[in-house]
PDB file of N, CA and C in Angstrom:
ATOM      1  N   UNK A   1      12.345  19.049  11.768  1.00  0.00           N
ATOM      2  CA  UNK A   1      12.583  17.919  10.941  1.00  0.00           C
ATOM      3  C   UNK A   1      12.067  18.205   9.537  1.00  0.00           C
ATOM      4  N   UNK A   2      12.541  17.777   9.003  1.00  0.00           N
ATOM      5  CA  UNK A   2      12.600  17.990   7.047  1.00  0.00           C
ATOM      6  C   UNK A   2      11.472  17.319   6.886  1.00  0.00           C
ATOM      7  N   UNK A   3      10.346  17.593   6.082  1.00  0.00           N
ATOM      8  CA  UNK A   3       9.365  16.554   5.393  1.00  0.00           C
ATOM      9  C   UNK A   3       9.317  16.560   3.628  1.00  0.00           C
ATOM     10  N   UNK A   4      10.049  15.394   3.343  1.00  0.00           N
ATOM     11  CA  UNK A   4      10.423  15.199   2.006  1.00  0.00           C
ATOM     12  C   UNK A   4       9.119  14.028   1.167  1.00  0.00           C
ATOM     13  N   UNK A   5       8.653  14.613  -0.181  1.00  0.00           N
ATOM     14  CA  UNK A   5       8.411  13.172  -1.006  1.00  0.00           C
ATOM     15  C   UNK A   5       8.761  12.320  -1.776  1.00  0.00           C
ATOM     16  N   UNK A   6       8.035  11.144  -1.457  1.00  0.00           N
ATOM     17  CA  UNK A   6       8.971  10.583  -1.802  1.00  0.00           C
ATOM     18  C   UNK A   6       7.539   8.915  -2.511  1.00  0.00           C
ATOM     19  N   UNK A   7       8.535   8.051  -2.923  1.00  0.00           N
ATOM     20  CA  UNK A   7       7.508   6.718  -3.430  1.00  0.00           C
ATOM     21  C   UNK A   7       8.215   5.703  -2.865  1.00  0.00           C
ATOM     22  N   UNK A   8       7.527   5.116  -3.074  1.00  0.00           N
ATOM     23  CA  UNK A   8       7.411   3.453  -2.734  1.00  0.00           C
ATOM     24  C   UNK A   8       6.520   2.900  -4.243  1.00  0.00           C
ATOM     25  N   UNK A   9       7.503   2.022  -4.614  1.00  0.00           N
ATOM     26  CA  UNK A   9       6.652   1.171  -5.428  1.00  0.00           C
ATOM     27  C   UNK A   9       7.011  -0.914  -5.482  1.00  0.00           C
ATOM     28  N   UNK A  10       6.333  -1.553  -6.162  1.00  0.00           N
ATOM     29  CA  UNK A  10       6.465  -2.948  -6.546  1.00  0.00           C
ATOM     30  C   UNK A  10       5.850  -3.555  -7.170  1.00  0.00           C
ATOM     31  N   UNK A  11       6.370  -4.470  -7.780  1.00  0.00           N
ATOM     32  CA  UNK A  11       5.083  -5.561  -8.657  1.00  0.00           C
ATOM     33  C   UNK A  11       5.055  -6.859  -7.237  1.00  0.00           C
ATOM     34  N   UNK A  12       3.902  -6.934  -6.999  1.00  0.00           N
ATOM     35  CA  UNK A  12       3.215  -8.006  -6.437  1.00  0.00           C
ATOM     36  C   UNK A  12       3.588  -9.238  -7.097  1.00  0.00           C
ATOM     37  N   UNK A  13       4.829 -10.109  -6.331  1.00  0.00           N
ATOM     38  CA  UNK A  13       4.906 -11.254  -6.973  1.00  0.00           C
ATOM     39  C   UNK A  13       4.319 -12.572  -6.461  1.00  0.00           C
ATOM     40  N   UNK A  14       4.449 -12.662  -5.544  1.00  0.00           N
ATOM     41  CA  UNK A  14       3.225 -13.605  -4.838  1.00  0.00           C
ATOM     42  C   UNK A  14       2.304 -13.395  -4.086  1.00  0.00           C
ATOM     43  N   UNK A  15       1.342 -14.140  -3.889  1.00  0.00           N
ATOM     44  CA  UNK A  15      -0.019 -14.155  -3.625  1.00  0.00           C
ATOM     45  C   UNK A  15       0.262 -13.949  -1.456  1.00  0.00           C
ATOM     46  N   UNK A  16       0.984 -13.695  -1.124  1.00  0.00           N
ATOM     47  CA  UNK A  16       1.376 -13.152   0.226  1.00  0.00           C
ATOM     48  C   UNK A  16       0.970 -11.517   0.558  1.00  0.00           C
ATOM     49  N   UNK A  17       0.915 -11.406   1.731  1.00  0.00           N
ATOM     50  CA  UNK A  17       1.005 -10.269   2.158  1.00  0.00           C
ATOM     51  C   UNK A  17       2.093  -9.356   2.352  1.00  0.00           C
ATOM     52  N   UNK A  18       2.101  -8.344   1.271  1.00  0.00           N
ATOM     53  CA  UNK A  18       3.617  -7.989   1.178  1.00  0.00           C
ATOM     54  C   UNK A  18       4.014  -6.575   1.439  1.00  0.00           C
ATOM     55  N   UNK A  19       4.803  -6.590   2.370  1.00  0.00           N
ATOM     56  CA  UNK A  19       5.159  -4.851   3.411  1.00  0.00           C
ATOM     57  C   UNK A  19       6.082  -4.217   2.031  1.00  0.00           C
ATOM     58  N   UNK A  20       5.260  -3.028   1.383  1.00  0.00           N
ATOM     59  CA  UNK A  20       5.790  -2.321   0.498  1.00  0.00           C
ATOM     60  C   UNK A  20       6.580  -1.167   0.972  1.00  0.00           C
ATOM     61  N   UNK A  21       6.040  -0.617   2.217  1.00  0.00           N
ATOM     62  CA  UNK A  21       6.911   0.404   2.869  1.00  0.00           C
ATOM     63  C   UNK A  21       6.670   0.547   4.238  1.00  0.00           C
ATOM     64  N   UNK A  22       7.337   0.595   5.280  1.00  0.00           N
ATOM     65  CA  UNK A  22       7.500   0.752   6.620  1.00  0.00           C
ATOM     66  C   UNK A  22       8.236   2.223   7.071  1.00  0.00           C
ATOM     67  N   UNK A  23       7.433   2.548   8.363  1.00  0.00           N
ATOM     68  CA  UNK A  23       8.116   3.667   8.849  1.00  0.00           C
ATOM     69  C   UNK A  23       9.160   3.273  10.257  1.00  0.00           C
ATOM     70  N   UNK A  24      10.203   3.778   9.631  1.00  0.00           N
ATOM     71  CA  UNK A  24      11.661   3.723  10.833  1.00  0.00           C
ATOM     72  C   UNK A  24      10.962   3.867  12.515  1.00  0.00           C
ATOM     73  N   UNK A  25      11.977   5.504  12.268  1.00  0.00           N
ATOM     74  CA  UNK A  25      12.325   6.352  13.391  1.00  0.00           C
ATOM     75  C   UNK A  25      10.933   7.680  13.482  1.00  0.00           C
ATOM     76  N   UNK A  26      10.501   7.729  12.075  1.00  0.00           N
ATOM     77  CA  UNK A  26       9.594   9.177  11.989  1.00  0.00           C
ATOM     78  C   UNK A  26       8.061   8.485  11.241  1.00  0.00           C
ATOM     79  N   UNK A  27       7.362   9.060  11.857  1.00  0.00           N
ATOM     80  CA  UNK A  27       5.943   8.830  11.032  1.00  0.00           C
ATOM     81  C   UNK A  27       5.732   8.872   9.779  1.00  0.00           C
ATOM     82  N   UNK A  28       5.087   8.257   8.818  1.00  0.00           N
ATOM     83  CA  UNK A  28       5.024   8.842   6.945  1.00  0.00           C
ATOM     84  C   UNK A  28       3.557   9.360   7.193  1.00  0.00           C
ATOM     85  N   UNK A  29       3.221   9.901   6.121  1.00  0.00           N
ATOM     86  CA  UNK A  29       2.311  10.144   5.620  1.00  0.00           C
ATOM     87  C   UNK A  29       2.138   9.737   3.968  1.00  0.00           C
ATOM     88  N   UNK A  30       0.883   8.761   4.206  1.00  0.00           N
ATOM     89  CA  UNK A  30       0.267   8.606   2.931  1.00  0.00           C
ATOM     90  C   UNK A  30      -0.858   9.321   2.085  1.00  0.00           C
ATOM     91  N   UNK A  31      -0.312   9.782   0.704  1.00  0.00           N
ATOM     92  CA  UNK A  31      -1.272  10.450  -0.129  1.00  0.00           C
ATOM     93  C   UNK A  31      -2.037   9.724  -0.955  1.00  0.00           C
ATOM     94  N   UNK A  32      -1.203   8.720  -1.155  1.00  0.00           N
ATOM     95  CA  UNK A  32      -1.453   8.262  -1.934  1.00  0.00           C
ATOM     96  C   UNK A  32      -1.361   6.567  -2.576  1.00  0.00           C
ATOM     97  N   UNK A  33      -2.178   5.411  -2.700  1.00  0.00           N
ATOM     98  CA  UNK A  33      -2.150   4.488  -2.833  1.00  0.00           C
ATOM     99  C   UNK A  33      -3.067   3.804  -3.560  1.00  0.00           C
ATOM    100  N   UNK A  34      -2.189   3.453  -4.827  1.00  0.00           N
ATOM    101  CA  UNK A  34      -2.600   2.815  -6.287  1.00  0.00           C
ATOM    102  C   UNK A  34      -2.298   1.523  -6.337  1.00  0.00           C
ATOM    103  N   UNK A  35      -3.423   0.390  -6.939  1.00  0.00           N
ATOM    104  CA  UNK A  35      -3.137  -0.929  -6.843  1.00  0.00           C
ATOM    105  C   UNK A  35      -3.598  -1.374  -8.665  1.00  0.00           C
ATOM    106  N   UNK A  36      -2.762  -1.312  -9.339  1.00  0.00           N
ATOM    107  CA  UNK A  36      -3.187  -1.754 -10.861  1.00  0.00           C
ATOM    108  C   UNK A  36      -3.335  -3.527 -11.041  1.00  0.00           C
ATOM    109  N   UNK A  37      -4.380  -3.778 -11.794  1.00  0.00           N
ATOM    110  CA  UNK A  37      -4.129  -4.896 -12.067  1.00  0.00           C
ATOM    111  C   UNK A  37      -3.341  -5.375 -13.550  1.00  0.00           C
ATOM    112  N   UNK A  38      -2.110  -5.763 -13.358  1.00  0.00           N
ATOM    113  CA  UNK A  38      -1.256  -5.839 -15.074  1.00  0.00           C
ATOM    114  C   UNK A  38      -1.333  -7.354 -15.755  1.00  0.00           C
ATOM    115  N   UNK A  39      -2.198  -7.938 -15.168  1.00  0.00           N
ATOM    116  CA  UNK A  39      -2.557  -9.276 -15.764  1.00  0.00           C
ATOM    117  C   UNK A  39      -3.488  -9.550 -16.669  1.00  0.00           C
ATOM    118  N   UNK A  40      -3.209 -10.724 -16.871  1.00  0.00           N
ATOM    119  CA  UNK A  40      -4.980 -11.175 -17.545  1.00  0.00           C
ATOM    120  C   UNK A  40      -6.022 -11.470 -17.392  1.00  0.00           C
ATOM    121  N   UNK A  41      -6.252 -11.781 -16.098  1.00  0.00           N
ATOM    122  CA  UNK A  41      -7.110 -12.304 -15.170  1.00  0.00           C
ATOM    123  C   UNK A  41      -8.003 -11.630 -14.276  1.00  0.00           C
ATOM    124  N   UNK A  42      -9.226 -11.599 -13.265  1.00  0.00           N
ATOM    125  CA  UNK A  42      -9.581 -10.082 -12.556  1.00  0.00           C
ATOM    126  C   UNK A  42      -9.130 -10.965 -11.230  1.00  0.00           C
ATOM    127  N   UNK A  43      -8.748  -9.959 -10.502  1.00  0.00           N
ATOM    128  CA  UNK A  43      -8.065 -10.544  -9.572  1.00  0.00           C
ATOM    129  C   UNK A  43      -8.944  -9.698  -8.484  1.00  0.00           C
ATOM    130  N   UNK A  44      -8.432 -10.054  -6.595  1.00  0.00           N
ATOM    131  CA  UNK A  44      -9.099  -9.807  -6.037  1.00  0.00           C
ATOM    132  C   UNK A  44      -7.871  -8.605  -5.066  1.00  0.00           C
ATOM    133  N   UNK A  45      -7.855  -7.819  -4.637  1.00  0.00           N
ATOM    134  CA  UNK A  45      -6.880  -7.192  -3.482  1.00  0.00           C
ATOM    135  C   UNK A  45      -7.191  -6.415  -2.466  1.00  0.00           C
ATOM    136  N   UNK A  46      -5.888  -6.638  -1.427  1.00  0.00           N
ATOM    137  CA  UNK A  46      -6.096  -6.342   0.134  1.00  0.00           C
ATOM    138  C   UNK A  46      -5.261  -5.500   0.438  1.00  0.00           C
ATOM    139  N   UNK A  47      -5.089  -4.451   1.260  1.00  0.00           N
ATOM    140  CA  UNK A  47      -3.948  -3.548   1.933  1.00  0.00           C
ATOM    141  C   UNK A  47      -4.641  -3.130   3.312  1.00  0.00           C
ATOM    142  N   UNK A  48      -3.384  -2.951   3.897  1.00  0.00           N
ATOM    143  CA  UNK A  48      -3.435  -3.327   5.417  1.00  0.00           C
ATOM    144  C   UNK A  48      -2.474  -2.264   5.729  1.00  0.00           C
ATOM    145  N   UNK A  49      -3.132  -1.158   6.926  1.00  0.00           N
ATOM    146  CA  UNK A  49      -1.868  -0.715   7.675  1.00  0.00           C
ATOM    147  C   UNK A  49      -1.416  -1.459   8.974  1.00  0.00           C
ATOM    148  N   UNK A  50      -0.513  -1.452   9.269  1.00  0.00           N
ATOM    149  CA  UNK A  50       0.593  -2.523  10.259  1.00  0.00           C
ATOM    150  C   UNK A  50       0.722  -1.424  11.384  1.00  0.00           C
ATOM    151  N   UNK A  51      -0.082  -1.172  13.065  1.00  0.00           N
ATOM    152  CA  UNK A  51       0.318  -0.228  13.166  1.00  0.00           C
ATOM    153  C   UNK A  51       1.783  -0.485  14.382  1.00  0.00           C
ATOM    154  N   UNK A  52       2.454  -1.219  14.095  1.00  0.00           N
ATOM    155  CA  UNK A  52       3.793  -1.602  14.993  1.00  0.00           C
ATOM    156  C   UNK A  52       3.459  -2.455  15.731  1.00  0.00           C
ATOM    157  N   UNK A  53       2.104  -2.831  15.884  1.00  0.00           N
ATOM    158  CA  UNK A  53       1.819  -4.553  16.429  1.00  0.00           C
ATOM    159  C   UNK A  53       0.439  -4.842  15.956  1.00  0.00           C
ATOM    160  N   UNK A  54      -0.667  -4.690  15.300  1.00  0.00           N
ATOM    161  CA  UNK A  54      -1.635  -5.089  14.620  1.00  0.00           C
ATOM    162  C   UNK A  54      -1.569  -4.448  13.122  1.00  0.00           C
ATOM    163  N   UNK A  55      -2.180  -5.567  12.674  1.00  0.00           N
ATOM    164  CA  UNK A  55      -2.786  -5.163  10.893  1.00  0.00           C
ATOM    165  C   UNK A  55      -4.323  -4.307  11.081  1.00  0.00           C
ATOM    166  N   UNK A  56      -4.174  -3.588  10.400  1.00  0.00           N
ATOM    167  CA  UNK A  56      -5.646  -2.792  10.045  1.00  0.00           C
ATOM    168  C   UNK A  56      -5.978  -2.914   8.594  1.00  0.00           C
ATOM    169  N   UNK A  57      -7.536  -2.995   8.174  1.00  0.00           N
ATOM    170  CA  UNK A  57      -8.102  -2.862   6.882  1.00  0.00           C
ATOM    171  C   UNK A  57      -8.101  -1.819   6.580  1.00  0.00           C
ATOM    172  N   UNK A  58      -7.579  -1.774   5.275  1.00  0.00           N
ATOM    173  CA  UNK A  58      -7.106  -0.182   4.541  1.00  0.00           C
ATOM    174  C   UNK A  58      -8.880  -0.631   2.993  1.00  0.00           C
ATOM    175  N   UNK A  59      -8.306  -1.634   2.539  1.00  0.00           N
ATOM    176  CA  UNK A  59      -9.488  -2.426   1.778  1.00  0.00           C
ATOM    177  C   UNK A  59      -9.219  -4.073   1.736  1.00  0.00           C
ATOM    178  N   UNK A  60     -10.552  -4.503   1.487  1.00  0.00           N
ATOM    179  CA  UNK A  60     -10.276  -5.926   2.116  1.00  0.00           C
ATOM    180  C   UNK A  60     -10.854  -7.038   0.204  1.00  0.00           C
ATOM    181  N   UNK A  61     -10.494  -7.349   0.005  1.00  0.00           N
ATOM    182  CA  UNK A  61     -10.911  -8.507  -1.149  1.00  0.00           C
ATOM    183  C   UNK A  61     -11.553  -7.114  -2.269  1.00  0.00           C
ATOM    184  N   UNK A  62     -10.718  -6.441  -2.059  1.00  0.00           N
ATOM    185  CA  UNK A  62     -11.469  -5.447  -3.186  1.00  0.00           C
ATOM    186  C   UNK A  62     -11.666  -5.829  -4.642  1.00  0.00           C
ATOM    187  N   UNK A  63     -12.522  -5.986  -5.458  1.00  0.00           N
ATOM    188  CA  UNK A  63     -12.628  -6.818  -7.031  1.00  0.00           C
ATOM    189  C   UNK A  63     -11.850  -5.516  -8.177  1.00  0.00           C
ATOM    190  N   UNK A  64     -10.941  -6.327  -8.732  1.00  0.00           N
ATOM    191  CA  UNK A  64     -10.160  -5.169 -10.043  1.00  0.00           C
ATOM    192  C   UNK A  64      -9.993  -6.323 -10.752  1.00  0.00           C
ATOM    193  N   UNK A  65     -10.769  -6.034 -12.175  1.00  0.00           N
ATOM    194  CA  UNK A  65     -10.840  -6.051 -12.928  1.00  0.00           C
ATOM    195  C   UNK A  65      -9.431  -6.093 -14.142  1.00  0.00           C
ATOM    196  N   UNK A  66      -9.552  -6.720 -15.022  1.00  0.00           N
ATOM    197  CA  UNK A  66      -8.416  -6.392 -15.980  1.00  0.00           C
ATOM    198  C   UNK A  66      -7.900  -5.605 -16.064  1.00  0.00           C
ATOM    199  N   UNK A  67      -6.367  -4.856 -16.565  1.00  0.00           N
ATOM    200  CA  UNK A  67      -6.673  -3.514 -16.341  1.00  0.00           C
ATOM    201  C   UNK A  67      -7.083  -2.210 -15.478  1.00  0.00           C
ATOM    202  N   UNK A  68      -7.905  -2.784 -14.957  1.00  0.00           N
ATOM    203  CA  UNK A  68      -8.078  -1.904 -14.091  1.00  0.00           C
ATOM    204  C   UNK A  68      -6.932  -1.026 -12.855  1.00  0.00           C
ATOM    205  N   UNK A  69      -7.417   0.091 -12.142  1.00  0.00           N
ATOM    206  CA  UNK A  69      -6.562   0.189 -11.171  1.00  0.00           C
ATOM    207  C   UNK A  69      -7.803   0.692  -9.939  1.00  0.00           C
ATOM    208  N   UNK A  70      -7.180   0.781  -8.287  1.00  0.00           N
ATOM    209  CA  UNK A  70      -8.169   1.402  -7.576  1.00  0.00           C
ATOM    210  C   UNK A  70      -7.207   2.304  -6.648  1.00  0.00           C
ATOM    211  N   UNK A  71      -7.480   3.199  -6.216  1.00  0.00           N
ATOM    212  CA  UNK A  71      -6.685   4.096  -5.468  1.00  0.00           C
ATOM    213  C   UNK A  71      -7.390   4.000  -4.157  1.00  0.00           C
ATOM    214  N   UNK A  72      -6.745   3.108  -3.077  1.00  0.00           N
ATOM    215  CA  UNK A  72      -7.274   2.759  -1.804  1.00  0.00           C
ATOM    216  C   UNK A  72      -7.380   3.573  -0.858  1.00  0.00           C
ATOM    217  N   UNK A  73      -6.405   4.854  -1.088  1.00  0.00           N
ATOM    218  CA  UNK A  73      -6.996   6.284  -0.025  1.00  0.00           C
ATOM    219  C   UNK A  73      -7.690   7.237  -0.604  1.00  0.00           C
ATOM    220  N   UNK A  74      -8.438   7.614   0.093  1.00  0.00           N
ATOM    221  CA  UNK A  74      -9.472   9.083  -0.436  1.00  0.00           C
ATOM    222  C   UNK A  74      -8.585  10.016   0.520  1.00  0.00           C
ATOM    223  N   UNK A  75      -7.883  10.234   0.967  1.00  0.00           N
ATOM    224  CA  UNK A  75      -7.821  11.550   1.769  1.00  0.00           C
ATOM    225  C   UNK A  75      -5.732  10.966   2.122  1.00  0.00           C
ATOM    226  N   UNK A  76      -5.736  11.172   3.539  1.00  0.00           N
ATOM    227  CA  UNK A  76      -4.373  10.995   4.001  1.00  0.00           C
ATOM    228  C   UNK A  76      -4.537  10.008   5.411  1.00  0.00           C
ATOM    229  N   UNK A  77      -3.235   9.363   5.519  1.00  0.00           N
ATOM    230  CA  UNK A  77      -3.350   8.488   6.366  1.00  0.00           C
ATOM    231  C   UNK A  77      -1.927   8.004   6.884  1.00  0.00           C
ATOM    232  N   UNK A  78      -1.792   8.196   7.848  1.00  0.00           N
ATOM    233  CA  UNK A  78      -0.342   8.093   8.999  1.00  0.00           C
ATOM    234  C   UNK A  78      -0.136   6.884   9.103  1.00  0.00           C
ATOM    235  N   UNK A  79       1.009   7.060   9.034  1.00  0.00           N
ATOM    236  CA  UNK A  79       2.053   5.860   9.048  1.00  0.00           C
ATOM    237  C   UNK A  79       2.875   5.712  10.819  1.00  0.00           C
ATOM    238  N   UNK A  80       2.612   5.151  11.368  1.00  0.00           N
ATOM    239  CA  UNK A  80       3.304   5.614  12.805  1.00  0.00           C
ATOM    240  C   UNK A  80       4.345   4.956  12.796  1.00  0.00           C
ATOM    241  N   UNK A  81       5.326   5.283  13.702  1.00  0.00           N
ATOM    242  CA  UNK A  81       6.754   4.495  13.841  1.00  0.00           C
ATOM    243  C   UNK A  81       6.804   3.239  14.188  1.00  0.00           C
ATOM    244  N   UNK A  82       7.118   2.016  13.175  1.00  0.00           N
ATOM    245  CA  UNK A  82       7.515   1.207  13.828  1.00  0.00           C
ATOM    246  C   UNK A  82       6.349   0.392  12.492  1.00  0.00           C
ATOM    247  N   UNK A  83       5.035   1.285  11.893  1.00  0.00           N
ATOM    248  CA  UNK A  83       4.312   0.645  11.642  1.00  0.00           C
ATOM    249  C   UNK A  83       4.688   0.507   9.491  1.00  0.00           C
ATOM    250  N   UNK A  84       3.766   0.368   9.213  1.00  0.00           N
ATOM    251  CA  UNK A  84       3.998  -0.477   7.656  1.00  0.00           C
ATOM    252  C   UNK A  84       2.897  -0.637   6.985  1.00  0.00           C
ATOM    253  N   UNK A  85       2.857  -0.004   5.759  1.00  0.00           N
ATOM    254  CA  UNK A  85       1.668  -0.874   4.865  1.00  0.00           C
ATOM    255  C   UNK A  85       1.925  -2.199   3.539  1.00  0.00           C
ATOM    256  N   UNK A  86       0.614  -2.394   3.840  1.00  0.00           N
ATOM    257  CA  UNK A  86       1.128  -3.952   3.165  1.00  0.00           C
ATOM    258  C   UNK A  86       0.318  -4.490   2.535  1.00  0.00           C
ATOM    259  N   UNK A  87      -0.143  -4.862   1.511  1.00  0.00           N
ATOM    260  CA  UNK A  87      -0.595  -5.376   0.409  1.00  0.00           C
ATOM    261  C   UNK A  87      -0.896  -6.635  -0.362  1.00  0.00           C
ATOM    262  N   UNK A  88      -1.914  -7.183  -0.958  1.00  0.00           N
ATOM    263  CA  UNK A  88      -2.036  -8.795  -1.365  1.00  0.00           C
ATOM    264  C   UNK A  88      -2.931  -8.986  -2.018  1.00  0.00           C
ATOM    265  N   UNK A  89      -2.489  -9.619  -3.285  1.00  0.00           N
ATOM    266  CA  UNK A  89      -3.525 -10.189  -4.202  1.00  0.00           C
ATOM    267  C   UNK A  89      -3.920 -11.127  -4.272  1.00  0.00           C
ATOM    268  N   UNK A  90      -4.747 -11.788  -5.035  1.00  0.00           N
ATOM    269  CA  UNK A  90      -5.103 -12.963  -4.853  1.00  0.00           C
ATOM    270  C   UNK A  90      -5.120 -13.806  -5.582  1.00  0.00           C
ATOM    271  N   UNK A  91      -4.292 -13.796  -6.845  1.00  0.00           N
ATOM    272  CA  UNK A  91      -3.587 -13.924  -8.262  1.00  0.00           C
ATOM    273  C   UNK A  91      -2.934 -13.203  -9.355  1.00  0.00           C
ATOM    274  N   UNK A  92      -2.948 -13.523 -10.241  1.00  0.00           N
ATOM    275  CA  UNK A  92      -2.691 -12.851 -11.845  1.00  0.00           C
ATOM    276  C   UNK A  92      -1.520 -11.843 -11.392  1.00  0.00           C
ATOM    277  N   UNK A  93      -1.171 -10.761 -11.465  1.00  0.00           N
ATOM    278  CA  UNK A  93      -0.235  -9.935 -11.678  1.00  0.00           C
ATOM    279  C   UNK A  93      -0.595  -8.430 -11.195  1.00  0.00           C
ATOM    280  N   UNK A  94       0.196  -7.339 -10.325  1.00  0.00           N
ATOM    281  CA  UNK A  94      -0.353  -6.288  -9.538  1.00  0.00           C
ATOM    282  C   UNK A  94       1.117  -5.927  -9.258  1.00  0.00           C
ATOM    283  N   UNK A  95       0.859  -4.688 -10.076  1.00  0.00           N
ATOM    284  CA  UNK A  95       1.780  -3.530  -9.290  1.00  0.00           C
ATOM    285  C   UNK A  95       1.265  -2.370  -8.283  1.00  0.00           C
ATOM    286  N   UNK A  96       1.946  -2.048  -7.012  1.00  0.00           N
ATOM    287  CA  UNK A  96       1.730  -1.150  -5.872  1.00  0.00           C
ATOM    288  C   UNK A  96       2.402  -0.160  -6.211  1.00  0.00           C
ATOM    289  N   UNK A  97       1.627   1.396  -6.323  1.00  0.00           N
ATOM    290  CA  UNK A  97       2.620   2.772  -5.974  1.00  0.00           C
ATOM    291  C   UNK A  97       1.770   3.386  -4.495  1.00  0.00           C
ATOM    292  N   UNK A  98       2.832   3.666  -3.838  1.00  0.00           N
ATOM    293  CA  UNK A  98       2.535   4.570  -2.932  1.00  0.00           C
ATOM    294  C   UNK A  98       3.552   6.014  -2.588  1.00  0.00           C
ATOM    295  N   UNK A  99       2.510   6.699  -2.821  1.00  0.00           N
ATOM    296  CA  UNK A  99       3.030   8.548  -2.863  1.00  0.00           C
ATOM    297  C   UNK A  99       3.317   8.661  -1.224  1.00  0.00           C
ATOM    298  N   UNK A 100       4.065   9.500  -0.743  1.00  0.00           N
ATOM    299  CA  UNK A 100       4.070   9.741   0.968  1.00  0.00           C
ATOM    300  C   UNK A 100       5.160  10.941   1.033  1.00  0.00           C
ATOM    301  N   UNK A 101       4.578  11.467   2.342  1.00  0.00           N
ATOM    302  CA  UNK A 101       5.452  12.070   2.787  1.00  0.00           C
ATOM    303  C   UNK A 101       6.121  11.752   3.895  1.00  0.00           C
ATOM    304  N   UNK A 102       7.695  12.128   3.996  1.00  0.00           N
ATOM    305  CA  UNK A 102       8.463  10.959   4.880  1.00  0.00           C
ATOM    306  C   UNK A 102       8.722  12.139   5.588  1.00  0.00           C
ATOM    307  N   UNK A 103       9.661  11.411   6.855  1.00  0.00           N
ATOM    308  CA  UNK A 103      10.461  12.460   8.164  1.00  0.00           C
ATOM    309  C   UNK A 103       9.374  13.415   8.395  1.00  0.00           C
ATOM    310  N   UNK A 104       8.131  12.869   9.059  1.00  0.00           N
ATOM    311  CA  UNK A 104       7.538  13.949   9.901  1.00  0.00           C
ATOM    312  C   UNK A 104       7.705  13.306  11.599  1.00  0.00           C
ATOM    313  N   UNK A 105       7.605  14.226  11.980  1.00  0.00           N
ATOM    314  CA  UNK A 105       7.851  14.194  13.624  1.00  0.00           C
ATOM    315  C   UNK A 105       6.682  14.277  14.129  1.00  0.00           C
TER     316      UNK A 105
END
């Protein structure tokens, strides 16, 4: 099986918990996951891996600042089939990138 990279990105428009990328048929792998804050306000944020029937804490009420950004993985982290990560602020304005590598078996 091919392992390609690839992104996922979004601006956080409401204050919900919001599935930025899900894995199908094949596992992902995450490198990478950036949470900016593009508002005016310091806002608070959450990301969660989904693993195809529970949520897990990736970071929980993390504090960012104006401006600011936080990169919620230090290392790498599997995505299993079926499962999803997912994301939530707790006001003001937030864009999500996530780096991955897709189609691993």
């Amino acid at each position: 099986m091919a392992n390609n990279f690839s992104q996922a990105d979004t601006t956080l428009a409401n204050n919900n918990l919001t599935t930025v990328v899900s894995a199908t048929s094949n596992k992902q792998i995450v490198i990478g996951l950036l949470i900016s804050n593009t508002g005016t306000s310091a806002i608070n944020v959450t990301a969660k891996l989904n693993n195809g029937s529970a949520d897990r804490s990736i970071v929980t009420n993390a504090p960012l600042p104006v401006g600011a950004s936080i990169e919620c993985i230090q290392g790498k982290l599997v995505i299993p089939s079926g499962g999803a990560i997912k994301v939530q602020k707790d006001g003001g304005s937030a864009d999500c990138i996530i780096s991955l590598l897709t189609d691993v078996s």
